[in-house]
Protein backbone atom coordinates (compact mmCIF):
# COMPACT_ATOMS: atom_id res chain seq x y z
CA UNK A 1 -10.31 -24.29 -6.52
CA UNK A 2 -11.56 -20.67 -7.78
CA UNK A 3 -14.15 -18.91 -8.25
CA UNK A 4 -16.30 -19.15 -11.26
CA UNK A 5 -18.00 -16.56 -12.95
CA UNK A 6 -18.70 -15.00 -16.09
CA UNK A 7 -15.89 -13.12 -17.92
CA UNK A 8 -18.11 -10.10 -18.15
CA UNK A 9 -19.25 -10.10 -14.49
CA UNK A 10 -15.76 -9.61 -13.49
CA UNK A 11 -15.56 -6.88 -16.45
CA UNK A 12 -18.37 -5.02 -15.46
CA UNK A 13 -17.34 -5.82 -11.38
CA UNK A 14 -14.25 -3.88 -12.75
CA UNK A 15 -16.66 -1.01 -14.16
CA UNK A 16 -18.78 -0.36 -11.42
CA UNK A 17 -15.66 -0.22 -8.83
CA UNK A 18 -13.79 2.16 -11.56
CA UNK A 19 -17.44 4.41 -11.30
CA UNK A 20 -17.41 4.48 -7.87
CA UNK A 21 -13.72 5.48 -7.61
CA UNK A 22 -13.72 7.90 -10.12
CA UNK A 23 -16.38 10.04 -9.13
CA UNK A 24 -15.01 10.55 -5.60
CA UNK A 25 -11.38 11.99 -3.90
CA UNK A 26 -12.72 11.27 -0.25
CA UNK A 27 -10.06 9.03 0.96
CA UNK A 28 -12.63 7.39 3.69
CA UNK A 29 -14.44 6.43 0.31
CA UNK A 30 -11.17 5.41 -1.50
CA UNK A 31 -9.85 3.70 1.29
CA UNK A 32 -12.33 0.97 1.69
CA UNK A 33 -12.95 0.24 -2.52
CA UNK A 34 -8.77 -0.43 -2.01
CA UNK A 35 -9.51 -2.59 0.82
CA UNK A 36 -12.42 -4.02 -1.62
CA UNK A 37 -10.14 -4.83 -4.24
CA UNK A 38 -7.33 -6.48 -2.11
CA UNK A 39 -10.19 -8.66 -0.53
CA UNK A 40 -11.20 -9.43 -3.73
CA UNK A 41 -7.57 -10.40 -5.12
CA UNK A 42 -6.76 -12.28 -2.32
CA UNK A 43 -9.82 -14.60 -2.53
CA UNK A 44 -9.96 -15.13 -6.39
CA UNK A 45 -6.67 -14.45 -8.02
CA UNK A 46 -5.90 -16.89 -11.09
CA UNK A 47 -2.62 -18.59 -9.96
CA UNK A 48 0.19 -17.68 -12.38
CA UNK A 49 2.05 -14.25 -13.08
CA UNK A 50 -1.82 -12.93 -13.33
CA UNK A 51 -1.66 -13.11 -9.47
CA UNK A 52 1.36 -11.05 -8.88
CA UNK A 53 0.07 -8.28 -11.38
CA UNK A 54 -1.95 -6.98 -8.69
CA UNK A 55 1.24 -6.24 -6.46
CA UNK A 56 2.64 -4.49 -9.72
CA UNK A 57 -0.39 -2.16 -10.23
CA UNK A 58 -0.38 -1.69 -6.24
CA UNK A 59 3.04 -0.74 -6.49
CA UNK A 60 2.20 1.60 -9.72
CA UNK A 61 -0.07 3.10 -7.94
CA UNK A 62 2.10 4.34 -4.92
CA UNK A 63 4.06 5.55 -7.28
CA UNK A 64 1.86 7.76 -9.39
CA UNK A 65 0.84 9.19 -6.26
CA UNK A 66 3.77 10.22 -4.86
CA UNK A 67 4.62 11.81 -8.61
CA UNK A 68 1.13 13.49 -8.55
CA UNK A 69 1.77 15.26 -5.38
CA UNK A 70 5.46 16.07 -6.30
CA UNK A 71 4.29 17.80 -9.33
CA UNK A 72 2.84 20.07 -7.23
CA UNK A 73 6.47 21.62 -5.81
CA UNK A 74 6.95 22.91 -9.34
CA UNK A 75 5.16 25.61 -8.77
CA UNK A 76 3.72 27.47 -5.76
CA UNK A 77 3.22 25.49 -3.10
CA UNK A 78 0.74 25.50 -0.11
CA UNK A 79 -0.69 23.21 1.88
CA UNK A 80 -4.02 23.34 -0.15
CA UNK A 81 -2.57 22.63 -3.15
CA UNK A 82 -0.61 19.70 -1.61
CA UNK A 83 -3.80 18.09 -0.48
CA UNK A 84 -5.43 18.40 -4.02
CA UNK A 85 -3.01 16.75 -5.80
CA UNK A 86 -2.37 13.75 -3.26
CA UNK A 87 -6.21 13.15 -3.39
CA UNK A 88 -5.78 13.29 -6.78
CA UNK A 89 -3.05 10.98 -6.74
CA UNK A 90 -4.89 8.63 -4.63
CA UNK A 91 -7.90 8.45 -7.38
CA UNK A 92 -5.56 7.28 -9.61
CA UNK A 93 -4.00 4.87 -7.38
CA UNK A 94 -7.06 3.04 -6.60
CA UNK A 95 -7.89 3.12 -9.87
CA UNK A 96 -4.91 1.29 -10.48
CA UNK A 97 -5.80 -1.18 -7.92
CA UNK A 98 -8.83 -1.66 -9.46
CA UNK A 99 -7.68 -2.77 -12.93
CA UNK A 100 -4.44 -4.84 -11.38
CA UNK A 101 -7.59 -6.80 -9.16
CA UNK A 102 -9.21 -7.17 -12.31
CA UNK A 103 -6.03 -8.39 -14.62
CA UNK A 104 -5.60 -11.01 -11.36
CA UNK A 105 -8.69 -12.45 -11.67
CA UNK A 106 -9.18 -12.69 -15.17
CA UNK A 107 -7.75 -14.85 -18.05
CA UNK A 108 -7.25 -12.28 -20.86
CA UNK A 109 -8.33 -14.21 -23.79
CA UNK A 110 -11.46 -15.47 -21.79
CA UNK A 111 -12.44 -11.71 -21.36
CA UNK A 112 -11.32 -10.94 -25.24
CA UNK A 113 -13.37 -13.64 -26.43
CA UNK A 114 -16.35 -11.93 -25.65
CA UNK A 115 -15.87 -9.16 -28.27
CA UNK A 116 -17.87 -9.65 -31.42
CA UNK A 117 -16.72 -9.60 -34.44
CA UNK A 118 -16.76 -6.40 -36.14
CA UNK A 119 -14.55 -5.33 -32.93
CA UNK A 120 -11.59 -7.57 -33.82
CA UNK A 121 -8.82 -4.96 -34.15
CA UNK A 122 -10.11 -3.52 -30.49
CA UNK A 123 -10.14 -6.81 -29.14
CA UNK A 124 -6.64 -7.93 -30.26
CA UNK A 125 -5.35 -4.57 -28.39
CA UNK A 126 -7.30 -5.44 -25.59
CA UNK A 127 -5.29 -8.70 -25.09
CA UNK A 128 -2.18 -6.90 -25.71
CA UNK A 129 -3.13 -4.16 -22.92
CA UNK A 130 -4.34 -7.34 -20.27
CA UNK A 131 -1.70 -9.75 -21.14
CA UNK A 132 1.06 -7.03 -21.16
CA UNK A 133 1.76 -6.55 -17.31
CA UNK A 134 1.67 -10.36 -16.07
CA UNK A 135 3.94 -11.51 -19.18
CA UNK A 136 6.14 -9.05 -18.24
CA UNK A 137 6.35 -10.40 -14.59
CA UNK A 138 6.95 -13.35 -15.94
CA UNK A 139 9.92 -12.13 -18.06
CA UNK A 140 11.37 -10.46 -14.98
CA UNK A 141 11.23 -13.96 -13.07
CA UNK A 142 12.62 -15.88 -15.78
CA UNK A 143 15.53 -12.72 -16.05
CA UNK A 144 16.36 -13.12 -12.67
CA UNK A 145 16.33 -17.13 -12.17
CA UNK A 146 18.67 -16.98 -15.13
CA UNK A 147 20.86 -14.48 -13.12
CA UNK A 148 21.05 -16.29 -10.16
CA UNK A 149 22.08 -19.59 -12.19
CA UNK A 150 25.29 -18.03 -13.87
CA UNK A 151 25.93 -16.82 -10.15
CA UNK A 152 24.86 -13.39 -10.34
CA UNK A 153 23.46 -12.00 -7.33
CA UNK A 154 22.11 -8.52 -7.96
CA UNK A 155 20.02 -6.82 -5.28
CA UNK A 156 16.65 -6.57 -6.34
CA UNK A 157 16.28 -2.88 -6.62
CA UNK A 158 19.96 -2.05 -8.12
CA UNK A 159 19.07 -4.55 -11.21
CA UNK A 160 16.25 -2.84 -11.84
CA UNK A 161 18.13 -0.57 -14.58
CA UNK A 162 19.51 -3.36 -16.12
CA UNK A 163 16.54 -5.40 -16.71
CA UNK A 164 13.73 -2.88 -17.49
CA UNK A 165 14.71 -3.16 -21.51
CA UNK A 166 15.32 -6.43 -21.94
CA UNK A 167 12.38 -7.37 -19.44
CA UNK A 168 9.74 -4.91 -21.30
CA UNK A 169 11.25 -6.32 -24.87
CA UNK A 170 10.01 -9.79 -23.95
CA UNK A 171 6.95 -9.21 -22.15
CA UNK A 172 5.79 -7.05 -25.21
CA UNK A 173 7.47 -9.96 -27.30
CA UNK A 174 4.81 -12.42 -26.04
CA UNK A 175 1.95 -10.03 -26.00
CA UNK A 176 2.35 -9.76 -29.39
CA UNK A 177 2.50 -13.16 -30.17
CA UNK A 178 -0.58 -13.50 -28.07
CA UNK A 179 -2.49 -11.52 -30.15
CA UNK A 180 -0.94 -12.78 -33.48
CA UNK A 181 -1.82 -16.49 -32.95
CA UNK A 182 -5.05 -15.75 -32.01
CA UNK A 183 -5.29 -13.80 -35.68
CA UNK A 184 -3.78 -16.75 -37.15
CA UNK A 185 -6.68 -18.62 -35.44
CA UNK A 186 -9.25 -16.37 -37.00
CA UNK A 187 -10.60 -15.12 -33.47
CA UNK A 188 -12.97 -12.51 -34.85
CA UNK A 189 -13.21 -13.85 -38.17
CA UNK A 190 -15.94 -16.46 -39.42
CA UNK A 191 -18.53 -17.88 -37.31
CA UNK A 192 -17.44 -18.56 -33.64
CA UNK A 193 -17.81 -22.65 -31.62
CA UNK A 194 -16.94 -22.88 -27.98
CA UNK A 195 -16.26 -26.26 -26.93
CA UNK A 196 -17.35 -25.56 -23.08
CA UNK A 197 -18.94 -22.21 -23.70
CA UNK A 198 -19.54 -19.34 -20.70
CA UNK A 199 -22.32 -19.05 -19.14
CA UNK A 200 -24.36 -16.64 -16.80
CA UNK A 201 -24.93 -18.01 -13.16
CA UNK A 202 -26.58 -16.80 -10.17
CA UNK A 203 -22.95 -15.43 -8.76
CA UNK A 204 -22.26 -13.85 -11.27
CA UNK A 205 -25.24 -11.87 -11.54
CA UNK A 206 -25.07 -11.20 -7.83
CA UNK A 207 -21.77 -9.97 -8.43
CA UNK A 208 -23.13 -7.71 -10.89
CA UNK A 209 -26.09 -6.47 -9.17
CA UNK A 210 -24.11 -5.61 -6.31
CA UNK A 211 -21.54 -3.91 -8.18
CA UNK A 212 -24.11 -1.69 -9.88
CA UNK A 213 -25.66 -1.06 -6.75
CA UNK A 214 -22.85 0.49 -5.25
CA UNK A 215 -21.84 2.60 -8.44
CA UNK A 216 -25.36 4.15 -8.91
CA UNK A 217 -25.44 5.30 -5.09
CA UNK A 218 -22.39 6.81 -5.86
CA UNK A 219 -23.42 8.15 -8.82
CA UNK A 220 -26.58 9.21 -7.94
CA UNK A 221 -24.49 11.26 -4.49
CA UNK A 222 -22.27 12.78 -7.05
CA UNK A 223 -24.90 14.31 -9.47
CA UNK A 224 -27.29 15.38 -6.15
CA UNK A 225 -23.63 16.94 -4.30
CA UNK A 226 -23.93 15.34 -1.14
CA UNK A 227 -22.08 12.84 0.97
CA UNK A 228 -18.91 14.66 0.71
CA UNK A 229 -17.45 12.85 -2.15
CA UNK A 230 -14.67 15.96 -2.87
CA UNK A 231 -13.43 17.50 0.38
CA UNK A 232 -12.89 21.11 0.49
CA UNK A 233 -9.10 21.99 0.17
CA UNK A 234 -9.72 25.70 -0.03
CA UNK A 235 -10.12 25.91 2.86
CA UNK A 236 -8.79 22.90 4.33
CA UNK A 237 -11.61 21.03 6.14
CA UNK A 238 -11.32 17.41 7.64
CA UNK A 239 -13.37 15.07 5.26
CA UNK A 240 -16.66 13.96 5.92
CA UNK A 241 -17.91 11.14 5.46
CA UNK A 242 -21.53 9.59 4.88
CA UNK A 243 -22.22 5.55 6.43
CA UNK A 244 -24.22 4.23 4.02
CA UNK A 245 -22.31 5.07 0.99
CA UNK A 246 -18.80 3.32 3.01
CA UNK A 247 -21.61 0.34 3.41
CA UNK A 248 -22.23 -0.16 -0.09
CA UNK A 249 -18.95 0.02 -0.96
CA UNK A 250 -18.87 -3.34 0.84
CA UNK A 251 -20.97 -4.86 -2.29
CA UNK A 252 -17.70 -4.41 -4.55
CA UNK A 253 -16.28 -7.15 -1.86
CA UNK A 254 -19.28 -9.78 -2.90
CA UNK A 255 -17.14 -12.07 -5.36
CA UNK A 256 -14.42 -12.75 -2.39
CA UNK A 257 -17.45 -14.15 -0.49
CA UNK A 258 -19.35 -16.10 -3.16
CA UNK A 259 -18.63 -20.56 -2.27
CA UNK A 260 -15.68 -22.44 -4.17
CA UNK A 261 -15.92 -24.18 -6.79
CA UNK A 262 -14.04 -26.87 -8.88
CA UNK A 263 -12.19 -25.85 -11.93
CA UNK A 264 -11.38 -22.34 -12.95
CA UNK A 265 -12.94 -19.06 -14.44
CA UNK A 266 -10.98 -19.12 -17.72
């Protein structure tokens, strides 16, 4: 039981969050679009290796974080500086979250088939780029299952050395042959049936409204330089923080709230 909607609600659901994300480094912003995203994951994640994606970008993002903010003890440091980058780093990791919520959620050739035709070559990399990270998780499963059969048992993190080549190899591997069968099917090419085609239904346009909604406040409060959206870091100064613009980041949690339905979005 999912969640139906259009393929490009949840692709411009995805937009509107990435919007809002990107033109703020407020972390009382940033915090709840996270919180958004998990909700939103947890409530209408495709079952498969698309579902643990989002635990993989999560993880990503921690990471590039901590990397953004360690660049900074390159050079000099202060406290100033070390503020910038980690709300820097946290932009990035929500926007991270974002796109793992979105590759959870979404069936990558569902999304791809969408493209027209003159886009082909952009559309074949775009199933390579959204199939990538959950065939790779698959990979990794299949690695370890394999391990544990001919009695191997590896901690988790110590076999991480050992696995990231041939894991990557395959999950590319299948990517790639992803995107090559549907060549060999002529996705792009010729004129285009659907035997149950997508269509456009009151949730999804909710969805959509209310994702636009929030990005143009936000938006809007970054052109106009108000709500706090960048907190000083020179000087230091505690954020601040504006109610109405944490309450319509709220609207980016609409889909997990939208009624079940049978079938799937795919």
């Amino acid at each position: 039981m999912t969640r139906r909607l259009h393929p490009a609600a949840w692709m411009l659901w995805a937009t509107c969050a990435g919007l809002v994300v990107f033109s703020t480094t407020n972390p009382f912003y940033l915090g709840p679009v996270v919180a958004a995203a998990w909700f939103v994951y947890a409530a209408c994640h495709v079952q498969g290796p698309s579902a643990r994606a989002f635990l993989t970008f999560a993880l990503g993002g921690l990471i590039a974080m901590m990397l953004r903010t360690a660049l900074v003890f390159l050079g000099t440091v202060d406290a100033s500086s070390v503020v910038y980058a980690a709300l820097e780093g946290a932009r990035l990791a929500a926007l991270l979250i974002v796109f793992g919520t979105f590759n959870s959620v979404t069936d990558p050739s569902a999304v791809v088939r969408l493209a027209p035709r003159r886009f082909h070559e952009p559309a074949l990399a775009a199933t390579l780029a959204l199939s990538l990270a959950p065939r790779t998780i698959a990979a990794a499963a299949r690695v370890r299952e394999a391990q544990q059969l001919r009695g191997l048992q590896v901690p988790r993190w110590r076999s991480i050395p050992a696995l990231a080549v041939p894991v990557l190899e395959t999950g590319m591997e299948e990517a790639v042959t992803l995107a090559e069968s549907m060549d060999a099917r002529g996705h792009g090419r010729g004129r285009r049936t659907r035997y149950r085609p997508e269509r456009w239904t009151a949730s999804s346009a909710l969805v959509v409204a209310a994702g636009a909604v929030a990005a143009a406040a936000f938006l809007v409060a970054a052109w106009s330089g108000v709500g706090g959206l960048h907190p000083s870091t020179a000087p230091l100064a505690w954020p601040p923080v504006d109610a109405p613009l944490v309450a319509l980041i709220a609207l980016l949690a609409v889909p997990g709230f939208l009624p079940r339905h049978g079938g799937d979005d795919r």
